[in-house]
C-alpha atoms as a PDB file:
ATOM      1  CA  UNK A   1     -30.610 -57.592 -39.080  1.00  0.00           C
ATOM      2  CA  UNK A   2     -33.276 -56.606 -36.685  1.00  0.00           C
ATOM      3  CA  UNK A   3     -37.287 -57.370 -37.662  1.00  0.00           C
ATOM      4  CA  UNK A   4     -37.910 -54.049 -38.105  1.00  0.00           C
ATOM      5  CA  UNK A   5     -34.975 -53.208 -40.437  1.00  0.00           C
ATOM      6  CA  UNK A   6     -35.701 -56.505 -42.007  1.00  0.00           C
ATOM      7  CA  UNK A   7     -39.348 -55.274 -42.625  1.00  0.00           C
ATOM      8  CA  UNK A   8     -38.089 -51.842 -43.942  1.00  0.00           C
ATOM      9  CA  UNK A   9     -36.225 -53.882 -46.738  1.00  0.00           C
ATOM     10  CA  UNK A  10     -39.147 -55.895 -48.328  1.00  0.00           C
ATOM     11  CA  UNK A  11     -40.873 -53.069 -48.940  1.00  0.00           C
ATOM     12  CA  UNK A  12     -38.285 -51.216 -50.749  1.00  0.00           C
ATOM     13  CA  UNK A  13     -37.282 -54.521 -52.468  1.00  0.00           C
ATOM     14  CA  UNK A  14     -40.771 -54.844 -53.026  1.00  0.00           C
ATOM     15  CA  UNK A  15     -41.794 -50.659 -54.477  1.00  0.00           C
ATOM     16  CA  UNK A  16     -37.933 -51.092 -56.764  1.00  0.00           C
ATOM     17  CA  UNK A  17     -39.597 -54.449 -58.076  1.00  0.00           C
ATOM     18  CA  UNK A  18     -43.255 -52.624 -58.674  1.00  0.00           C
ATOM     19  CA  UNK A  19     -41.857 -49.185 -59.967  1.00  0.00           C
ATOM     20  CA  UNK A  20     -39.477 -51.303 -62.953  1.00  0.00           C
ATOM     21  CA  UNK A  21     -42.051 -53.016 -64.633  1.00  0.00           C
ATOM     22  CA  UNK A  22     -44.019 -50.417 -64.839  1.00  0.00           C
ATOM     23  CA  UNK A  23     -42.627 -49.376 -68.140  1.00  0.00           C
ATOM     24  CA  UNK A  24     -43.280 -52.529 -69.591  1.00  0.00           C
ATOM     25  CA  UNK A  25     -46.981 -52.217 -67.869  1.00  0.00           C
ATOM     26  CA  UNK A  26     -47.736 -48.843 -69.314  1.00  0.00           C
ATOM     27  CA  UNK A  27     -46.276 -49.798 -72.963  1.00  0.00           C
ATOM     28  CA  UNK A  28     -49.103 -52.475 -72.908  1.00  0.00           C
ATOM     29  CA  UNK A  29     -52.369 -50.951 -71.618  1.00  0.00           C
ATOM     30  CA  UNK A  30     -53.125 -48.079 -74.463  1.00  0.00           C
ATOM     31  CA  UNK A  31     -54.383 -46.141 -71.395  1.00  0.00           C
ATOM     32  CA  UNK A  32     -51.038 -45.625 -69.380  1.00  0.00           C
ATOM     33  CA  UNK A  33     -50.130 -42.833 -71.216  1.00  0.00           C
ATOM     34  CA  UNK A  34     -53.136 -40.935 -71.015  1.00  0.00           C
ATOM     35  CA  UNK A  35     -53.237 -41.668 -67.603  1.00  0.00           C
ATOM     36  CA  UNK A  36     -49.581 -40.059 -66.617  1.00  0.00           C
ATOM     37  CA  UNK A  37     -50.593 -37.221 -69.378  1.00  0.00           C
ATOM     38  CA  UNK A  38     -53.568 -36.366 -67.052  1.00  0.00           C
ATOM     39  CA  UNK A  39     -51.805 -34.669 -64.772  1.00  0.00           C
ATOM     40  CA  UNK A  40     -50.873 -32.177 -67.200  1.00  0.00           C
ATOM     41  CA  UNK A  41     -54.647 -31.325 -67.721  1.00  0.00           C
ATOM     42  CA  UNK A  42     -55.051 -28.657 -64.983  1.00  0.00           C
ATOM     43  CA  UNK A  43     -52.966 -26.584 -66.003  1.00  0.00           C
ATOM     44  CA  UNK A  44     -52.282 -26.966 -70.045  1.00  0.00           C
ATOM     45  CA  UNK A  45     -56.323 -27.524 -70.163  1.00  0.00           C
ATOM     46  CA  UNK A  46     -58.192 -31.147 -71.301  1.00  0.00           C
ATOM     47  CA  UNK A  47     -55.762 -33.182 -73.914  1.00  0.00           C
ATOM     48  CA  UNK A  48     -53.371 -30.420 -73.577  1.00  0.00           C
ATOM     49  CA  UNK A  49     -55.290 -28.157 -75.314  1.00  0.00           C
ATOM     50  CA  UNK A  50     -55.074 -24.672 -73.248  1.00  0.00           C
ATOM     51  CA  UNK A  51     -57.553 -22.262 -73.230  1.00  0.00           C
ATOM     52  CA  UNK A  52     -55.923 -18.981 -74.563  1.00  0.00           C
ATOM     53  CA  UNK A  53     -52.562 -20.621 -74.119  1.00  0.00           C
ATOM     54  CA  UNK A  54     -51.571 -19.515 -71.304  1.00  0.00           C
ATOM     55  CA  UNK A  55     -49.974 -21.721 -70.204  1.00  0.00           C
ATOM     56  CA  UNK A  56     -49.140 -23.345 -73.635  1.00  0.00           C
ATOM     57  CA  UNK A  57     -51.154 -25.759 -75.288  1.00  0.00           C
ATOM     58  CA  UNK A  58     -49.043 -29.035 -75.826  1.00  0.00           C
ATOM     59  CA  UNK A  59     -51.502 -31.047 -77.910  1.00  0.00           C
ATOM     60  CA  UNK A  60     -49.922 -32.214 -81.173  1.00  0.00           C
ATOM     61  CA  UNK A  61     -46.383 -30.465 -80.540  1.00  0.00           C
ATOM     62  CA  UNK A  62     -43.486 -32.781 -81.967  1.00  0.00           C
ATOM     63  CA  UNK A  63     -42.488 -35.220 -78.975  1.00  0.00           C
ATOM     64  CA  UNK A  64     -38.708 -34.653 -79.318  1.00  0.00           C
ATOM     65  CA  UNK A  65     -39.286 -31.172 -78.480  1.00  0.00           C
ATOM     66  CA  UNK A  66     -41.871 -31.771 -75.939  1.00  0.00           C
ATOM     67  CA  UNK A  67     -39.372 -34.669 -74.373  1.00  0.00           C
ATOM     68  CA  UNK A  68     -36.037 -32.197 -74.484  1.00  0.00           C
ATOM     69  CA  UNK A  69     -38.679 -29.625 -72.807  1.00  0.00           C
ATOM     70  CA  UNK A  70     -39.851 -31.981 -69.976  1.00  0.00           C
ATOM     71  CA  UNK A  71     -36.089 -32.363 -69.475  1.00  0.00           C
ATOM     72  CA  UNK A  72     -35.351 -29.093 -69.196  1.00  0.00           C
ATOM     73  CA  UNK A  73     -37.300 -28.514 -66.466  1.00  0.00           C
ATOM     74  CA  UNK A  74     -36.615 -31.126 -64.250  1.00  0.00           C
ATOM     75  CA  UNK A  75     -32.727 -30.700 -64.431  1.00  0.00           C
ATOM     76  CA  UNK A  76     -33.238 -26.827 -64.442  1.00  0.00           C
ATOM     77  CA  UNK A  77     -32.286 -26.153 -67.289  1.00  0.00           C
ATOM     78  CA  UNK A  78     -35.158 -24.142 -68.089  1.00  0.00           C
ATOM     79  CA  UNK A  79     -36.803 -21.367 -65.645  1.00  0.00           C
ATOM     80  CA  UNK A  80     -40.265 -22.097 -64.668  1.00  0.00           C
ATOM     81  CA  UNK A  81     -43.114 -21.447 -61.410  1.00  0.00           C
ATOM     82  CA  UNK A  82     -43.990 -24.616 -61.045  1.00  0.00           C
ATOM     83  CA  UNK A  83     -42.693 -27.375 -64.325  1.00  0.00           C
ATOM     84  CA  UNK A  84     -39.782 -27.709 -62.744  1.00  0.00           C
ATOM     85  CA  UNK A  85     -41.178 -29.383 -59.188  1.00  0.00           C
ATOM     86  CA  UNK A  86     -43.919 -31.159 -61.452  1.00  0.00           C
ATOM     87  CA  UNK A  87     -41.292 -32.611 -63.801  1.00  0.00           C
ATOM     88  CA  UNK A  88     -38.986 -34.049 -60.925  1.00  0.00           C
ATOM     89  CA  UNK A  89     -41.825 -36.730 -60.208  1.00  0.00           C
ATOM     90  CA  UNK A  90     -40.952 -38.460 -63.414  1.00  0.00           C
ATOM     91  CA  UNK A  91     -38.563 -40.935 -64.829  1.00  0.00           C
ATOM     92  CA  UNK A  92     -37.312 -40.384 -68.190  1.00  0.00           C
ATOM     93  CA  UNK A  93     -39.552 -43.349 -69.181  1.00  0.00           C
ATOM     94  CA  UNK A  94     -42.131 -41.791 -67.906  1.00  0.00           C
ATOM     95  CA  UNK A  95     -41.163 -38.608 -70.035  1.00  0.00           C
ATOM     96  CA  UNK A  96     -41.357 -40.896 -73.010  1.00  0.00           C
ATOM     97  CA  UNK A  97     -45.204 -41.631 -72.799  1.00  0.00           C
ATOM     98  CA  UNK A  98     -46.392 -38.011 -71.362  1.00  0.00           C
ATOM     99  CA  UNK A  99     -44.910 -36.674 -74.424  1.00  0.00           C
ATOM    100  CA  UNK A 100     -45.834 -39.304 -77.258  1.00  0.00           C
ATOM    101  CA  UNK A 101     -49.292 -39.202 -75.810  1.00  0.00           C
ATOM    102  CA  UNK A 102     -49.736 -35.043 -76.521  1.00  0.00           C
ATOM    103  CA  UNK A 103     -47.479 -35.317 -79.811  1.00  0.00           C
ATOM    104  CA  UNK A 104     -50.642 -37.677 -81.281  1.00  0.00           C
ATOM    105  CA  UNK A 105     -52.948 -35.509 -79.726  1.00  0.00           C
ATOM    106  CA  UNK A 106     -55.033 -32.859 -82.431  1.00  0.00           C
ATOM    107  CA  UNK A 107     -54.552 -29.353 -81.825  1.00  0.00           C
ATOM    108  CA  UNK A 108     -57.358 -27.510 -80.804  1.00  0.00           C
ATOM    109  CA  UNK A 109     -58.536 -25.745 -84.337  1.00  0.00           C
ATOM    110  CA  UNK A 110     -58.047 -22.105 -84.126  1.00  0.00           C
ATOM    111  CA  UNK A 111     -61.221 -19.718 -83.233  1.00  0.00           C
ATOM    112  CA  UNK A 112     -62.545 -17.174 -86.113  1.00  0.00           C
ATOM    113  CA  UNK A 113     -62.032 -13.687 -84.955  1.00  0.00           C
ATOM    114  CA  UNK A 114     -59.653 -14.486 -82.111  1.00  0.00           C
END
């Protein structure tokens, strides 16, 4: 094997050996899941909490459903602009924290005379 191939190698080796313990990583720091969640703020507004719900508001919708949702879109299962490119950046582990973080999340309360 050639230096350059061998070089090539050790960092794979090395990003496989970073990327699988990140699970473990993320179940320990109370942050992680936030963190992955925040991506989801731009569009489904701060703590999931949309601003006339389009698009929805997430915050404190059951986590099965938002999981089986999440999954939906990244096998394309489920039409969508945009979820279904956003969802293919994450492991199903990853799927597991984004959508226990907004199932503990409070709903915004609803507005008087809206």
């Amino acid at each position: 094997m050639n230096t350059q191939w061998r070089a090539a190698y050790s960092v794979a080796a090395f990003a496989v050996a970073i990327l699988a313990g990140t699970a473990p990583a993320q179940a320990q720091d109370p942050n992680a899941a936030r963190a992955l969640a925040a991506t989801c703020f731009t569009c489904h507004g701060t703590e999931g909490r949309s601003v006339g719900d389009v698009p929805p508001s997430i915050a404190g919708r059951e986590k099965a459903v938002l999981l089986q949702l999440l999954k939906d879109f990244r096998d394309g299962k489920r039409p969508a602009t945009i979820m279904h490119q956003q969802a293919k950046g994450y492991t199903d582990a990853q799927f597991e924290f984004i959508a226990g973080y907004f199932a503990n999340v409070k709903p915004a309360p609803a507005r008087a005379g809206y």
